[in-house]
C-alpha atoms as a PDB file:
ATOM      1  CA  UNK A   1      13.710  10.975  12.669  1.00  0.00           C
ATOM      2  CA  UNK A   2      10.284   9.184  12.444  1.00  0.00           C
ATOM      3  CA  UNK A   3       8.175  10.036   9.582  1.00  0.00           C
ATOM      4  CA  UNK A   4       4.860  11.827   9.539  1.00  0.00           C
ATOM      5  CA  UNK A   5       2.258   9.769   7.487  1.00  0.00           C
ATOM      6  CA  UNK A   6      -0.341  11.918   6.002  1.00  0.00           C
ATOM      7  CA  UNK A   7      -2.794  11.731   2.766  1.00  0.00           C
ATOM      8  CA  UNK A   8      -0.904  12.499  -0.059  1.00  0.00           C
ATOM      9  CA  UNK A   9      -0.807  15.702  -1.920  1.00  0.00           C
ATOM     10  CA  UNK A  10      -0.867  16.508  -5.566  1.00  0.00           C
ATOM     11  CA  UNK A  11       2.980  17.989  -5.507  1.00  0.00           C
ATOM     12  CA  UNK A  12       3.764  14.277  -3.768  1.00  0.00           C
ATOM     13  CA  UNK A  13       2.490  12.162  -7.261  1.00  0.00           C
ATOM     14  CA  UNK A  14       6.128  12.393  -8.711  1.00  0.00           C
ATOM     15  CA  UNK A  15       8.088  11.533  -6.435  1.00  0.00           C
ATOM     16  CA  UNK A  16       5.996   8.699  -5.143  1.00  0.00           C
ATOM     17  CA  UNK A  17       5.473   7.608  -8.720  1.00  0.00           C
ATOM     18  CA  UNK A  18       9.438   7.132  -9.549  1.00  0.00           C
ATOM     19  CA  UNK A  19       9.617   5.557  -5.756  1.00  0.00           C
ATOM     20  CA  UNK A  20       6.697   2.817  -7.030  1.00  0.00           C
ATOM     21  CA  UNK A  21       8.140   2.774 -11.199  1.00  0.00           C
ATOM     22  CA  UNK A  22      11.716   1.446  -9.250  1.00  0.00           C
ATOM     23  CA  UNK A  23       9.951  -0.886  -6.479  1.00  0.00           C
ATOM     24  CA  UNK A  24       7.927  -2.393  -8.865  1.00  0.00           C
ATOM     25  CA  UNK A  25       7.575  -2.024 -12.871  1.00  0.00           C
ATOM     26  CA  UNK A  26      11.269  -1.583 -13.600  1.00  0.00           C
ATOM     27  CA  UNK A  27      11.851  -3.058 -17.065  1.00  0.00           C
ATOM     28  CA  UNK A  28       7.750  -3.709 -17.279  1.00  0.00           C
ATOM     29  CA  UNK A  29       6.644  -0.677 -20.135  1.00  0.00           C
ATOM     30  CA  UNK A  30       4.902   1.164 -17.128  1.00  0.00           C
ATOM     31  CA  UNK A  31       5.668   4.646 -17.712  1.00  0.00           C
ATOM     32  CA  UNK A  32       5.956   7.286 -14.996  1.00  0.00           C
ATOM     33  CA  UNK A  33       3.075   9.063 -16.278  1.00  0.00           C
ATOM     34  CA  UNK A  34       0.736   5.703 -16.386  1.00  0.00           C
ATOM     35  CA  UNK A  35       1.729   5.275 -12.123  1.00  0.00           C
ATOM     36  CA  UNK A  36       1.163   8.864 -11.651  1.00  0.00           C
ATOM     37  CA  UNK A  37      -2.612   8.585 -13.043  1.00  0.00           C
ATOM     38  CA  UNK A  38      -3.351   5.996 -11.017  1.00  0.00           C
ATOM     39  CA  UNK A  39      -2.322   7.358  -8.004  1.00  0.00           C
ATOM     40  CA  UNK A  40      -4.052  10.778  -9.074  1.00  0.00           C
ATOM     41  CA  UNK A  41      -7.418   8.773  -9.363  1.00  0.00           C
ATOM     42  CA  UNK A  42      -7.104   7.572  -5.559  1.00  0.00           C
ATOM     43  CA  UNK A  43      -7.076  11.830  -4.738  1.00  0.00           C
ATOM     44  CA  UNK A  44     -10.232  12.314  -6.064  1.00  0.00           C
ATOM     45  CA  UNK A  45     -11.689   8.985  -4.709  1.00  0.00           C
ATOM     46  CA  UNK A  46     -14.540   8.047  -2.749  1.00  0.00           C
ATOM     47  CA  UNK A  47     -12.959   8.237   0.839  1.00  0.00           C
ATOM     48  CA  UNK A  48     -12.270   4.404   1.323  1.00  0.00           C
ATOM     49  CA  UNK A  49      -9.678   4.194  -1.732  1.00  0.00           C
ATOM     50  CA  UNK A  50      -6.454   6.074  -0.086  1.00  0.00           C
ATOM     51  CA  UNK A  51      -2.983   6.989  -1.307  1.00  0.00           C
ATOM     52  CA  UNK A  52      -1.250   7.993   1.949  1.00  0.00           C
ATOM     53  CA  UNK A  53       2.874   9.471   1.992  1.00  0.00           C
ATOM     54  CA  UNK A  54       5.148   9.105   4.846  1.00  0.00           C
ATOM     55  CA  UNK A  55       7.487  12.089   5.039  1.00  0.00           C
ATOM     56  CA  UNK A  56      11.172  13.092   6.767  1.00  0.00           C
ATOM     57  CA  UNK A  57      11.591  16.777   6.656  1.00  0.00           C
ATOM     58  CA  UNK A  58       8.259  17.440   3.948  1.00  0.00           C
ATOM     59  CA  UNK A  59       9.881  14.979   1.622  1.00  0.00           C
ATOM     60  CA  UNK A  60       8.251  11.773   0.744  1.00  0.00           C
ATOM     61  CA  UNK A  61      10.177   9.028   1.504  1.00  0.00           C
ATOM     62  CA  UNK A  62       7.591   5.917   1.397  1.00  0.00           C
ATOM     63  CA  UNK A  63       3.604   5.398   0.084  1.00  0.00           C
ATOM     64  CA  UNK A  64       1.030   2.793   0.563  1.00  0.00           C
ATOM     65  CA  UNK A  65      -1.939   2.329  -0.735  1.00  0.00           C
ATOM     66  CA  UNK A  66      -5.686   1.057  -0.076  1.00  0.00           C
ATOM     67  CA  UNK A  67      -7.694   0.181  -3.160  1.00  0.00           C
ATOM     68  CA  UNK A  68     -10.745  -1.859  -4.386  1.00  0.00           C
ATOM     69  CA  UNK A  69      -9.164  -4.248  -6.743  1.00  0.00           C
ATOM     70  CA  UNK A  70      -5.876  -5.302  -6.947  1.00  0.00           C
ATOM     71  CA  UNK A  71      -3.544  -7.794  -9.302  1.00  0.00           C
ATOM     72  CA  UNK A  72      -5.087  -9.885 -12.193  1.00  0.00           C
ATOM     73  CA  UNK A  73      -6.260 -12.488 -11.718  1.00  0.00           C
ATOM     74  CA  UNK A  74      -7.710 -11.282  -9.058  1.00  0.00           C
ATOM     75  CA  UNK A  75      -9.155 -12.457  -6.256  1.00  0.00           C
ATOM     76  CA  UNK A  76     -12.981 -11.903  -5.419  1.00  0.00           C
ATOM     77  CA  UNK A  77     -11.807 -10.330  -2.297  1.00  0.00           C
ATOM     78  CA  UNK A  78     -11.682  -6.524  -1.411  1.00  0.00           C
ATOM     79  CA  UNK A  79     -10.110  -3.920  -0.604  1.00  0.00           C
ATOM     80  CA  UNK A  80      -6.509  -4.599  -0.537  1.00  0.00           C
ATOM     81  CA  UNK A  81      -3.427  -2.979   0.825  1.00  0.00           C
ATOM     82  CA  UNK A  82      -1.279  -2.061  -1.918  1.00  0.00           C
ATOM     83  CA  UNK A  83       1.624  -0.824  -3.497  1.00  0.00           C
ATOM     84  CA  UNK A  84       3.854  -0.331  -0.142  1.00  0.00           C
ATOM     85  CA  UNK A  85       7.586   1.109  -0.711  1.00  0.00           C
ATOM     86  CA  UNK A  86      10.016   3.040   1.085  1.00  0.00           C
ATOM     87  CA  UNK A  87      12.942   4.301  -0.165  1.00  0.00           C
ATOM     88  CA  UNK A  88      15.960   2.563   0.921  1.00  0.00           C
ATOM     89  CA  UNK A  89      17.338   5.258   2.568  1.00  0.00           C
ATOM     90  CA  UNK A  90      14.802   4.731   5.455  1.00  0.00           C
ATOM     91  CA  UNK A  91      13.754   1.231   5.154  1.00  0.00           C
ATOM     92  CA  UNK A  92      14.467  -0.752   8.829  1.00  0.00           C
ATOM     93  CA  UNK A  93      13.349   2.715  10.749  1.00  0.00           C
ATOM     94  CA  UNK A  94       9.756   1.964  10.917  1.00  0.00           C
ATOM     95  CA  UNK A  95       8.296   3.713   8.343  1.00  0.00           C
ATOM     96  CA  UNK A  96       7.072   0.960   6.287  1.00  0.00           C
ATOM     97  CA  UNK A  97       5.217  -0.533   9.761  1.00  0.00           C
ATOM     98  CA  UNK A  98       3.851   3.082  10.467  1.00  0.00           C
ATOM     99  CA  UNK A  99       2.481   3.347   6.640  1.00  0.00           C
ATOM    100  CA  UNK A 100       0.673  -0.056   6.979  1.00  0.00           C
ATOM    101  CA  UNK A 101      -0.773   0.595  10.502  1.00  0.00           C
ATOM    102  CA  UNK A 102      -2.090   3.581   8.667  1.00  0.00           C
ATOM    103  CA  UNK A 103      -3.919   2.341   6.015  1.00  0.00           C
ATOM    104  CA  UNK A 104      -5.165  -0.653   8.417  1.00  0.00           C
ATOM    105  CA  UNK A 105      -6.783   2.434  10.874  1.00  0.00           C
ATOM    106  CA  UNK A 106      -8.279   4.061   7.368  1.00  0.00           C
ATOM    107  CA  UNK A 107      -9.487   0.918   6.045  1.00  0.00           C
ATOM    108  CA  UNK A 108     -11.230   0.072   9.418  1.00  0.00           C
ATOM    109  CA  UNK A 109     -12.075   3.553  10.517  1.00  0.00           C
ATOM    110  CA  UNK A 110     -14.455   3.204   6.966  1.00  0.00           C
ATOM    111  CA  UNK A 111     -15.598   0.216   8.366  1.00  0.00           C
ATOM    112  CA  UNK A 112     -13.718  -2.076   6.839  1.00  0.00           C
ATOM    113  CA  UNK A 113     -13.724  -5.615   8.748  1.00  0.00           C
ATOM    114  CA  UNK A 114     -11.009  -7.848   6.638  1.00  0.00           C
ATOM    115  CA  UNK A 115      -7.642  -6.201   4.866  1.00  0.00           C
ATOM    116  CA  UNK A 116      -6.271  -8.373   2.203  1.00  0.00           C
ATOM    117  CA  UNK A 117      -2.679  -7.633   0.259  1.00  0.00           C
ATOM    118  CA  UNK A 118      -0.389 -10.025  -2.314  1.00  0.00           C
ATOM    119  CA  UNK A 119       3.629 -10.285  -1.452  1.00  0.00           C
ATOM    120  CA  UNK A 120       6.047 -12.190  -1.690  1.00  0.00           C
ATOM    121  CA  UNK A 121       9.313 -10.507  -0.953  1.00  0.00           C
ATOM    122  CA  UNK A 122       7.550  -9.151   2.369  1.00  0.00           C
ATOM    123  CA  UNK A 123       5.557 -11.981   3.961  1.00  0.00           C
ATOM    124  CA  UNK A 124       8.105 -12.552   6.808  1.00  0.00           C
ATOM    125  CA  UNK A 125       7.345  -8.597   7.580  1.00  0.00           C
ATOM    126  CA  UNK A 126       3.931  -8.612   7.094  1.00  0.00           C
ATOM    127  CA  UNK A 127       3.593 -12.054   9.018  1.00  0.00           C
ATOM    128  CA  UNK A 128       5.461  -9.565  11.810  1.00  0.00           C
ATOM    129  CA  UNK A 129       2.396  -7.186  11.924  1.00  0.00           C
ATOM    130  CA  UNK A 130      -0.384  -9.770  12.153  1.00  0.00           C
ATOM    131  CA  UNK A 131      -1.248 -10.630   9.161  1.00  0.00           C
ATOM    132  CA  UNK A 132      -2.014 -13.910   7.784  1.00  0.00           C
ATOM    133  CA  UNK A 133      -1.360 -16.263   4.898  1.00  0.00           C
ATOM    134  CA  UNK A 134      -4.491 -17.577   2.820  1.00  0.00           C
ATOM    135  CA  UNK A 135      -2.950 -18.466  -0.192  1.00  0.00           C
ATOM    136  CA  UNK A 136       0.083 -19.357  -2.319  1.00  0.00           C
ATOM    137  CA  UNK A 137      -0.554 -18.494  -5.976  1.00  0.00           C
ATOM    138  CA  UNK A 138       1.315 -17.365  -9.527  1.00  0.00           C
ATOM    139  CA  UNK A 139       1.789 -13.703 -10.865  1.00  0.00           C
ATOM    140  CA  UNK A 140       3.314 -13.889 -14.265  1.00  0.00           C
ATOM    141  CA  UNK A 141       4.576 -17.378 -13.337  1.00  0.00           C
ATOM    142  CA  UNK A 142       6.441 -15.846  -9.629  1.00  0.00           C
ATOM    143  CA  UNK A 143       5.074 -17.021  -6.804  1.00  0.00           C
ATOM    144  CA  UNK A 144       2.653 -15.081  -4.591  1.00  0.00           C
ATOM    145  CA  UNK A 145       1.403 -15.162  -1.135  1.00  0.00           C
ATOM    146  CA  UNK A 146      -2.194 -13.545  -0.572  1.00  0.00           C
ATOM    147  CA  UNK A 147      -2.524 -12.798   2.947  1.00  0.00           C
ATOM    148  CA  UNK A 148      -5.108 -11.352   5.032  1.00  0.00           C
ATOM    149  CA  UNK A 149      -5.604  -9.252   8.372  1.00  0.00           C
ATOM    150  CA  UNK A 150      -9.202  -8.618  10.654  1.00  0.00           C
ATOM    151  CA  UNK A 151      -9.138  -5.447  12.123  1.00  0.00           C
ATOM    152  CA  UNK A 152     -10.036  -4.178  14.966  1.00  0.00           C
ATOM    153  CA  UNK A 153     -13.409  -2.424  14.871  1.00  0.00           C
ATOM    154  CA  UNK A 154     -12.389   0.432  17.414  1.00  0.00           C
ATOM    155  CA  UNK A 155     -12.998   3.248  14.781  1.00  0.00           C
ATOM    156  CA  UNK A 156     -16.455   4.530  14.047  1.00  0.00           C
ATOM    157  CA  UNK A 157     -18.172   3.462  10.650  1.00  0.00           C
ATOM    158  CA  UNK A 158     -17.813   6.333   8.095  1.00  0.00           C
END
């Protein structure tokens, strides 16, 4: 069944919060209730800044993010695709593809002309859907690939 990818909900922070606590701060101190704030601050954002859910049956199975600022160091560069995770359950059905060709339609729907995101794990995918490698860099002394995508300007400007 494909997923439906919508903006996320208030009753979705939990779930997508443990999804994004096991993806990515496992064993870092990052409590459930720190990633659940932050994603709570992108509901009550400005309109650009987006936490979008894809769901199976009302049940969110995958998130992605778009947001102004992104690792530290960071970059001078902005805004950045973020934080994207499906559970494994779904993962090789499309849903991760369909969650990033969402936020790319937000970002340039708002006017947005170039996306940028950090990987490492998921350059060979993201390399799939266009995007391009600018950079190879450190994170906590892992390496790190900052890639980049233009988008098409076929959405009017917000």
């Amino acid at each position: 069944m494909q997923p439906t990818i919508d903006p996320m909900r208030g009753h979705d922070i939990e779930v997508v919060a443990r999804l994004r606590i096991a993806a990515f701060f496992e064993g870092t101190g990052r409590t459930l209730e720190e990633d659940a704030a932050g994603i709570r601050n992108l509901l009550t954002s400005d309109g650009l800044e987006t936490a979008l859910v894809a769901r199976v049956n009302d049940v969110p199975v995958g998130t992605c993010l778009l947001v102004r600022h992104e690792l530290e160091p960071a970059h001078d560069l902005t805004p950045w695709l973020a934080g994207l995770v499906v559970d494994a359950c779904h993962r090789g059905k499309g849903t991760g593809t369909a969650l990033v060709r969402a936020i790319e339609a937000h970002a340039a729907s708002a006017g947005v002309e170039i996306l940028y995101l950090y990987t490492w794990e998921a350059r060979t995918f993201y390399k799939a859907l266009g995007w391009e490698a600018v950079e190879v860099c450190e994170q906590d002394g892992e390496p790190m690939m900052l890639m980049s995508r233009r988008l098409a300007q076929s959405f009017p400007k917000r």
